[in-house]
C-alpha atoms as a PDB file:
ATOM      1  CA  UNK A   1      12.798  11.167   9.235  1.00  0.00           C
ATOM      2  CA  UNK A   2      11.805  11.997  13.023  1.00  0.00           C
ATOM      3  CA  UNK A   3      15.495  10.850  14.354  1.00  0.00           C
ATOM      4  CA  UNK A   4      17.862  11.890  11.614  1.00  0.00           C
ATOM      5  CA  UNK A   5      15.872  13.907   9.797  1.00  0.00           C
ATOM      6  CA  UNK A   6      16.544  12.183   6.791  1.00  0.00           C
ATOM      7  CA  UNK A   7      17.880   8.965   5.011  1.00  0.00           C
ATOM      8  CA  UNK A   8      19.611   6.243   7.614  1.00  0.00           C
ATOM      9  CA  UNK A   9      23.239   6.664   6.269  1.00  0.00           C
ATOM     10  CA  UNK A  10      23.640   2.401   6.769  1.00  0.00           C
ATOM     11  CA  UNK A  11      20.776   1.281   5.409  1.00  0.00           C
ATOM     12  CA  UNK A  12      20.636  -0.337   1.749  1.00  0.00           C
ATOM     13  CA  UNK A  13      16.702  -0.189   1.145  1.00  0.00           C
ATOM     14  CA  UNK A  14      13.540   1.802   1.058  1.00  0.00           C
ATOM     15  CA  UNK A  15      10.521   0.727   2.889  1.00  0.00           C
ATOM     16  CA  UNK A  16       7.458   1.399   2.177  1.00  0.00           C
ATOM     17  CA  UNK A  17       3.346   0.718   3.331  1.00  0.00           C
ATOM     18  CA  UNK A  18       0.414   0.844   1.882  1.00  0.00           C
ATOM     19  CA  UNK A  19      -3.126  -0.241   2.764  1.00  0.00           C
ATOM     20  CA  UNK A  20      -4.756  -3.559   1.630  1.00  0.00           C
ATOM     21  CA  UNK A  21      -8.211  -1.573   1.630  1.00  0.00           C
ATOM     22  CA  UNK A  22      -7.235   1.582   0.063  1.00  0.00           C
ATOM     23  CA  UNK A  23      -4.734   0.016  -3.041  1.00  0.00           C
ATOM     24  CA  UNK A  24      -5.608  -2.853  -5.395  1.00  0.00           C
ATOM     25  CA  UNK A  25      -2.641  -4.975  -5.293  1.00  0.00           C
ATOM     26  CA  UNK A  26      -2.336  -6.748  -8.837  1.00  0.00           C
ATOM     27  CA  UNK A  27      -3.132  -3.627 -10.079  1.00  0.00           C
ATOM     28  CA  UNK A  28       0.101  -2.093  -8.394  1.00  0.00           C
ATOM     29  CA  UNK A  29       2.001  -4.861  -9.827  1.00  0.00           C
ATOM     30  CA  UNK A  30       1.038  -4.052 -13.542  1.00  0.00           C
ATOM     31  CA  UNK A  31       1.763  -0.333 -12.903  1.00  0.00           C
ATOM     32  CA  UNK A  32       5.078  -0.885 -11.561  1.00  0.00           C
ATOM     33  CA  UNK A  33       5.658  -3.420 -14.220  1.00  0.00           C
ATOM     34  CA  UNK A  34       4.383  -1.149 -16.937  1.00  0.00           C
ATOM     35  CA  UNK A  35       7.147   1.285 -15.916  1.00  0.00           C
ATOM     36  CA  UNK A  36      10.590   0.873 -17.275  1.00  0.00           C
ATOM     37  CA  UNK A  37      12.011   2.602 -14.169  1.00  0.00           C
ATOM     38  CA  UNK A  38      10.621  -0.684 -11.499  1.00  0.00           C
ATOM     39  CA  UNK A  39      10.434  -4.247 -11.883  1.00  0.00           C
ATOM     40  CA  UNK A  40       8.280  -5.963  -9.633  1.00  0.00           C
ATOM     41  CA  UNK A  41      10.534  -9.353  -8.375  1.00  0.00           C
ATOM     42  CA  UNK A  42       8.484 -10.652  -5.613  1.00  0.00           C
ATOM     43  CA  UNK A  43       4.623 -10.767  -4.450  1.00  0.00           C
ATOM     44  CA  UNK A  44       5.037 -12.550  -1.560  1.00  0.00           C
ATOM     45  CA  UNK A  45       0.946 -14.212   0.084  1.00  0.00           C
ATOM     46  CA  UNK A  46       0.779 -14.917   3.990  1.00  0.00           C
ATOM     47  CA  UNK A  47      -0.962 -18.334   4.466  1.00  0.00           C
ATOM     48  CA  UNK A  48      -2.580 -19.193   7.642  1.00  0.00           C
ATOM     49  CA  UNK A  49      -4.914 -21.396   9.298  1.00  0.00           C
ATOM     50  CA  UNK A  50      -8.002 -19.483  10.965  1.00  0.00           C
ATOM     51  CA  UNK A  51     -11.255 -21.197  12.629  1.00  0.00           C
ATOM     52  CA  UNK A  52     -14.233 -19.628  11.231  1.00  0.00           C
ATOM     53  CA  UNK A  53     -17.610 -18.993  13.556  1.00  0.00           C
ATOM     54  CA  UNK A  54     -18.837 -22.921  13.469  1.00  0.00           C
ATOM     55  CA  UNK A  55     -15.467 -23.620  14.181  1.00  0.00           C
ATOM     56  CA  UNK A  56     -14.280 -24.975  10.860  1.00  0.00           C
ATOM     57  CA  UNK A  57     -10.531 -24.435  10.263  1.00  0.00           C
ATOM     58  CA  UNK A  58     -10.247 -22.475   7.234  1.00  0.00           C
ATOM     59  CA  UNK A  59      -6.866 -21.448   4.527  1.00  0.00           C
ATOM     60  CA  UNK A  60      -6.658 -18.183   4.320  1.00  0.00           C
ATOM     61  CA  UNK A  61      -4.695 -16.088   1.978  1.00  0.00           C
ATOM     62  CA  UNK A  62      -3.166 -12.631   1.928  1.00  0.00           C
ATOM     63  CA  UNK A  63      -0.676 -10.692  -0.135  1.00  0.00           C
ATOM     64  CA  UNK A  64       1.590  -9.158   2.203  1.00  0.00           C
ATOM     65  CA  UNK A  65       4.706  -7.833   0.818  1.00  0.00           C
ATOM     66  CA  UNK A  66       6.283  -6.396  -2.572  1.00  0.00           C
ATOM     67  CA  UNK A  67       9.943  -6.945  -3.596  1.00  0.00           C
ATOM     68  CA  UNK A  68      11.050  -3.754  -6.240  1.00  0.00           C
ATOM     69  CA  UNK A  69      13.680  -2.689  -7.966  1.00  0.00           C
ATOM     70  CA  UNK A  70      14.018   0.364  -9.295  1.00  0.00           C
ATOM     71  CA  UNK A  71      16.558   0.655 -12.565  1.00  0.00           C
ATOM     72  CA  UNK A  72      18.970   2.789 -10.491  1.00  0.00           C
ATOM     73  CA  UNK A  73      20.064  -0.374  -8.228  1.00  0.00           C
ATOM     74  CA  UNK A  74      17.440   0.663  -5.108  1.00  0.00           C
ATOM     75  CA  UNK A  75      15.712  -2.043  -3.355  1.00  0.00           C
ATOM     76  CA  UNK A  76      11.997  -1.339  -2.151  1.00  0.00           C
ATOM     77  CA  UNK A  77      10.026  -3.248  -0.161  1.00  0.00           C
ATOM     78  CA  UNK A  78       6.315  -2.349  -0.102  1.00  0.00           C
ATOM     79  CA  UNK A  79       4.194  -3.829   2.907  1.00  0.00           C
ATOM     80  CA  UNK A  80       0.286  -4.185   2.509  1.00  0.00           C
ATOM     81  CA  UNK A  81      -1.349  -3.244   5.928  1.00  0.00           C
ATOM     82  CA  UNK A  82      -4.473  -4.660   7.204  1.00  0.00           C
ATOM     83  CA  UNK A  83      -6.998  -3.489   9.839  1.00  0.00           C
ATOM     84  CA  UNK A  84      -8.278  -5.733  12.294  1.00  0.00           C
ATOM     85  CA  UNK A  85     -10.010  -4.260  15.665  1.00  0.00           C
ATOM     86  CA  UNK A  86      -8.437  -1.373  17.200  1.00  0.00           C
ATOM     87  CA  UNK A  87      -4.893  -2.888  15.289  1.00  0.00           C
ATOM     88  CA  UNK A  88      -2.628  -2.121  11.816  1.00  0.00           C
ATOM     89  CA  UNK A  89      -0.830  -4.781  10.978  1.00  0.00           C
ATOM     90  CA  UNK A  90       1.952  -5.941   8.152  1.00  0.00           C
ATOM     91  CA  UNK A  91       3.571  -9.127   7.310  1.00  0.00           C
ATOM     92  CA  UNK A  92       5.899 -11.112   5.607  1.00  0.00           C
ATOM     93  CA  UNK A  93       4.666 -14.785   4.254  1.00  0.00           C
ATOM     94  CA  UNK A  94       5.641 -16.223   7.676  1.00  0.00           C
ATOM     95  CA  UNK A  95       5.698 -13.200  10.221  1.00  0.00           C
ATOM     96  CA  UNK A  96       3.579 -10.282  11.277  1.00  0.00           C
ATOM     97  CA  UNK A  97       4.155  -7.220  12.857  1.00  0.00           C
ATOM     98  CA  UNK A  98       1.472  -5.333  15.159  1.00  0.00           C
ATOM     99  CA  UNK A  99       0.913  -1.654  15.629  1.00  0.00           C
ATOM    100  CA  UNK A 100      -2.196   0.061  17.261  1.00  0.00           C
ATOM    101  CA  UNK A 101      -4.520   1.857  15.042  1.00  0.00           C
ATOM    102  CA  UNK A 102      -2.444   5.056  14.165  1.00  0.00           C
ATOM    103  CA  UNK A 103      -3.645   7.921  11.497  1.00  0.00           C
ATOM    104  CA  UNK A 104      -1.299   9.416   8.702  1.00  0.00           C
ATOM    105  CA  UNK A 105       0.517  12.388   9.008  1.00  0.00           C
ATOM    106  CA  UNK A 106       2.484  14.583   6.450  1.00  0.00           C
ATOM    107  CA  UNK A 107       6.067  14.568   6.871  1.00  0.00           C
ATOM    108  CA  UNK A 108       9.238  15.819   4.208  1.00  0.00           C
ATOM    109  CA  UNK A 109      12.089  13.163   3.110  1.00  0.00           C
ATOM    110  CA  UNK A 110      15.023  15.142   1.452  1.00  0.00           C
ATOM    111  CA  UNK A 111      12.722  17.499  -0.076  1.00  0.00           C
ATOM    112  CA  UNK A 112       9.544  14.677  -1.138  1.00  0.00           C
ATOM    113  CA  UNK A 113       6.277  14.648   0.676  1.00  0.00           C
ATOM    114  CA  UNK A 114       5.698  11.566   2.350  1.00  0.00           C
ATOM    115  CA  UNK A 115       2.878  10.348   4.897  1.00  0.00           C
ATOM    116  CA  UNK A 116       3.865   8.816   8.260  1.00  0.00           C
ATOM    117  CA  UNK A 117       2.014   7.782  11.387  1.00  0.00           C
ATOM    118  CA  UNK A 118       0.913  10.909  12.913  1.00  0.00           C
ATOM    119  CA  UNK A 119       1.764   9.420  16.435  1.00  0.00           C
ATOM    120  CA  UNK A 120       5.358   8.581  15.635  1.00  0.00           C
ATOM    121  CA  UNK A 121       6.891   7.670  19.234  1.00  0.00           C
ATOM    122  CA  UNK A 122       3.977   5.418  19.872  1.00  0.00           C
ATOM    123  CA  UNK A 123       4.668   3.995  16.563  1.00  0.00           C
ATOM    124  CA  UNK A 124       8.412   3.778  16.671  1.00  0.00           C
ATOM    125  CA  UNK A 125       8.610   2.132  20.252  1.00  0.00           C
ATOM    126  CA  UNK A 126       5.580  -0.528  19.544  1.00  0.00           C
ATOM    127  CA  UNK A 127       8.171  -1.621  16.989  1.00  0.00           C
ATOM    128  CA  UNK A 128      11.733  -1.053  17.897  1.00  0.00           C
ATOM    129  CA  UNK A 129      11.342  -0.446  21.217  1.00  0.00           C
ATOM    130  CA  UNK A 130      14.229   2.465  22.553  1.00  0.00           C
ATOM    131  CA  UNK A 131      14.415   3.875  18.952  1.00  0.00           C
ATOM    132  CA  UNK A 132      16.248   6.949  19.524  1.00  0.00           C
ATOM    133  CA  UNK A 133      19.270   4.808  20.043  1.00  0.00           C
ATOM    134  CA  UNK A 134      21.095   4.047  16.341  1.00  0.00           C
ATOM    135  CA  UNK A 135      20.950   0.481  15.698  1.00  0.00           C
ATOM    136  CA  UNK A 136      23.131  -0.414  12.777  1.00  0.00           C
ATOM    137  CA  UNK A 137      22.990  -3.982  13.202  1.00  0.00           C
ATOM    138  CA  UNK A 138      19.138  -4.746  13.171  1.00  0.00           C
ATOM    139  CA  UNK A 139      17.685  -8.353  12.754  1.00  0.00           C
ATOM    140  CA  UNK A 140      14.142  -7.882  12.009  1.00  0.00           C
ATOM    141  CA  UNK A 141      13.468 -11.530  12.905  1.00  0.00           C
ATOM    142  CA  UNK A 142      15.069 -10.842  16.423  1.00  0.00           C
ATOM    143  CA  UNK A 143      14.810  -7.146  17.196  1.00  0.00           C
ATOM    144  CA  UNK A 144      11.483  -6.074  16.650  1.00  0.00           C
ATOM    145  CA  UNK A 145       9.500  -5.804  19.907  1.00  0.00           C
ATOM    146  CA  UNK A 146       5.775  -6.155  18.144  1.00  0.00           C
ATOM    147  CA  UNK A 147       6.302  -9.312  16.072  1.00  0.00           C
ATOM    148  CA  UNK A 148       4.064 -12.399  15.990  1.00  0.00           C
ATOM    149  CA  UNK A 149       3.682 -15.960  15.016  1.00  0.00           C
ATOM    150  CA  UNK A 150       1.609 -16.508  11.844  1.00  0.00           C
ATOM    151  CA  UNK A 151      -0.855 -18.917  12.594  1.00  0.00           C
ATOM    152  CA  UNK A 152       0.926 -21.360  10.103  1.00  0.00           C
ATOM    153  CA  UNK A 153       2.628 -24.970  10.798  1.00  0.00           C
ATOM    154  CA  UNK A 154       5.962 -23.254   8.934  1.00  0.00           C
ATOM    155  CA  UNK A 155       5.807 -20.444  10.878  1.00  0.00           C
ATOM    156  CA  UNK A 156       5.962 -22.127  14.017  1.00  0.00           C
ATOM    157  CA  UNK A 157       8.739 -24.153  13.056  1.00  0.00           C
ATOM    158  CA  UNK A 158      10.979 -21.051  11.871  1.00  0.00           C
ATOM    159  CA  UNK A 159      10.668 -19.516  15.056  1.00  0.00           C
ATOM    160  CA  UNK A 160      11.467 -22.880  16.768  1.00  0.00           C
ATOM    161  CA  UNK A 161      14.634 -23.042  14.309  1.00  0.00           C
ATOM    162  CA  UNK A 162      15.720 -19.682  15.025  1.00  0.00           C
ATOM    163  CA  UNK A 163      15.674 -19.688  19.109  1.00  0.00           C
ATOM    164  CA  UNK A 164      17.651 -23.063  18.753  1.00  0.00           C
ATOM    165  CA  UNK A 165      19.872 -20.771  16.623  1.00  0.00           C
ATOM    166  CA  UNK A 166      19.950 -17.696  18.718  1.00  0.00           C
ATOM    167  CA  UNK A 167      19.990 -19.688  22.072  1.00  0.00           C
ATOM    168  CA  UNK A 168      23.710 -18.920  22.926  1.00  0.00           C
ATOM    169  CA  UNK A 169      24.760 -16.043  20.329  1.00  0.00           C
ATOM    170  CA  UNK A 170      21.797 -13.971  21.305  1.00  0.00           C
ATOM    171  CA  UNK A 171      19.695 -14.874  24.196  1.00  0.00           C
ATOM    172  CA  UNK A 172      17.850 -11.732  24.703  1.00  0.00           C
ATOM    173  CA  UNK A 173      16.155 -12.446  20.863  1.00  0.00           C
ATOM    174  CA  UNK A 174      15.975 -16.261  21.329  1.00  0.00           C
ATOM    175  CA  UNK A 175      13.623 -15.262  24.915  1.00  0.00           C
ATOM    176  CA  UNK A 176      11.786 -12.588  23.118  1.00  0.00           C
ATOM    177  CA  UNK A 177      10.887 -15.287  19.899  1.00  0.00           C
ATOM    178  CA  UNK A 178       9.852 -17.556  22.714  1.00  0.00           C
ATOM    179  CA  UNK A 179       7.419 -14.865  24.321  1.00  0.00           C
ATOM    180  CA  UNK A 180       6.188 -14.200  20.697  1.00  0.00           C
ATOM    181  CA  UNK A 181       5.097 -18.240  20.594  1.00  0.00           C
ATOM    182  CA  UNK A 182       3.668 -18.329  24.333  1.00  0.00           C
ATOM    183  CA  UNK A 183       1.343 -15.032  23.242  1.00  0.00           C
ATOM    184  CA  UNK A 184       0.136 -16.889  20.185  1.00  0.00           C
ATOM    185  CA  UNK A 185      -0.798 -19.576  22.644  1.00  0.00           C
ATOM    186  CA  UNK A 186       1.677 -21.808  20.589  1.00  0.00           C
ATOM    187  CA  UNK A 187       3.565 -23.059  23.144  1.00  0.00           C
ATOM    188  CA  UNK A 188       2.325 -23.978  26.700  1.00  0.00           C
ATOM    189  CA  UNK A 189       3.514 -24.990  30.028  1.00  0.00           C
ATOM    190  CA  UNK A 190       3.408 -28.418  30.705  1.00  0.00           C
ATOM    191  CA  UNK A 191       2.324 -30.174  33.903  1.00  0.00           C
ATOM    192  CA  UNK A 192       6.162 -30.720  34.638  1.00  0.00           C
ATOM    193  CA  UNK A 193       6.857 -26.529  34.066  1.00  0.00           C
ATOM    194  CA  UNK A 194       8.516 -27.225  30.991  1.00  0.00           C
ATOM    195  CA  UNK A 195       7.188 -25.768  27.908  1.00  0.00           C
ATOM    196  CA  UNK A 196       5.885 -27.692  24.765  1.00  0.00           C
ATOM    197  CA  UNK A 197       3.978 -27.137  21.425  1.00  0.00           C
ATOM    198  CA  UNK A 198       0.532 -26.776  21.989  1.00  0.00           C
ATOM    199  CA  UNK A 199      -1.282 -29.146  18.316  1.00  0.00           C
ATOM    200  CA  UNK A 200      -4.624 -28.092  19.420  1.00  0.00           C
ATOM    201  CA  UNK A 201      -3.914 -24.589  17.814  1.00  0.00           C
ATOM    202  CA  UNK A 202      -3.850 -26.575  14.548  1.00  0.00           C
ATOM    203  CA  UNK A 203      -7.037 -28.351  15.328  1.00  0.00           C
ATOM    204  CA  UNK A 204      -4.884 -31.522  16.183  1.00  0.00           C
ATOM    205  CA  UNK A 205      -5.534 -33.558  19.267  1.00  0.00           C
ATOM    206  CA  UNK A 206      -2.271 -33.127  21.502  1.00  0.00           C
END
């Protein structure tokens, strides 16, 4: 919408947000079921492992993410998005994506009234970083300048798989996974200067 001023001529989806304390999720679900126009394929939950105040380590659950299909042959993906402090965040089961607290402004899509964050540059550069260039190839486990490790084992070991991956072919997104795991406070510097997994964020003893 704010670039091209309408669809993105290469992409082959719709995304879509809505917020985890505004919109009852199963309830979504039925609707969308309920209608002969969607299906509903995929309610995907984000797991992860979070101390509470006595220090307990805790398993918490969250839906995150819808997978629709609309009876035309249009993917949608619908992303539930959760307030912490000064923060709007979304998620798939295994990674998260950070904004700062933005408000909703109205914009036009080909004619439909849509809302959008009323800040969009702010918006648009906490998650793609230069986004008035066109990207056609985008990898959003790679690309995205605002993603973060879930506090989950899996998690931790995707990321690991994917800079081992990336290492040579893409560099630039293997160094910028391995900033995401140094932020969470995943990985560490050794004594020796070499990095390594930190276990203590899983209450292990490393």
């Amino acid at each position: 919408i704010v670039r091209e001023g309408g669809f993105l001529p290469h992409d082959y989806d719709i995304d879509a947000g809505v917020m985890a304390d505004a919109v009852d999720i199963p309830a979504l679900v039925a609707t969308l079921n309920a209608d002969p126009r969607f299906h509903c394929n995929d309610l995907e939950d984000q797991t992860t492992f979070e101390r509470d105040a006595t220090g307990r380590m805790q398993v918490i659950r969250r839906p995150v993410f819808l997978k629709v299909s609309h009876q035309g042959g249009v993917h949608i993906d619908v992303f539930v998005h959760y307030r912490d402090p000064g923060v709007i965040w979304h998620a798939s089961s295994l990674f998260r994506w950070d904004n700062s607290d933005f408000d909703l402004a109205p914009y036009t899509l080909t004619g439909t009234p849509v809302l959008g964050p009323a800040d969009a540059d702010r918006y648009l550069t906490e998650n793609y970083g230069a986004w008035r260039i066109p990207v056609t190839e985008f990898n959003s486990a790679l690309d995205t300048t605002n993603q973060h490790v879930v506090r989950n084992p899996l998690s931790v070991a995707i990321f690991l798989r994917r800079i081992w991956m990336a290492a040579r072919a893409n560099p630039a997104g293997a160094a910028a996974l391995m900033r995401a795991l140094e932020r969470g406070g995943f990985v560490v510097a050794g004594p020796d200067g070499r990095r390594r997994f930190d276990p203590g964020v899983f209450g292990a003893q490393g």
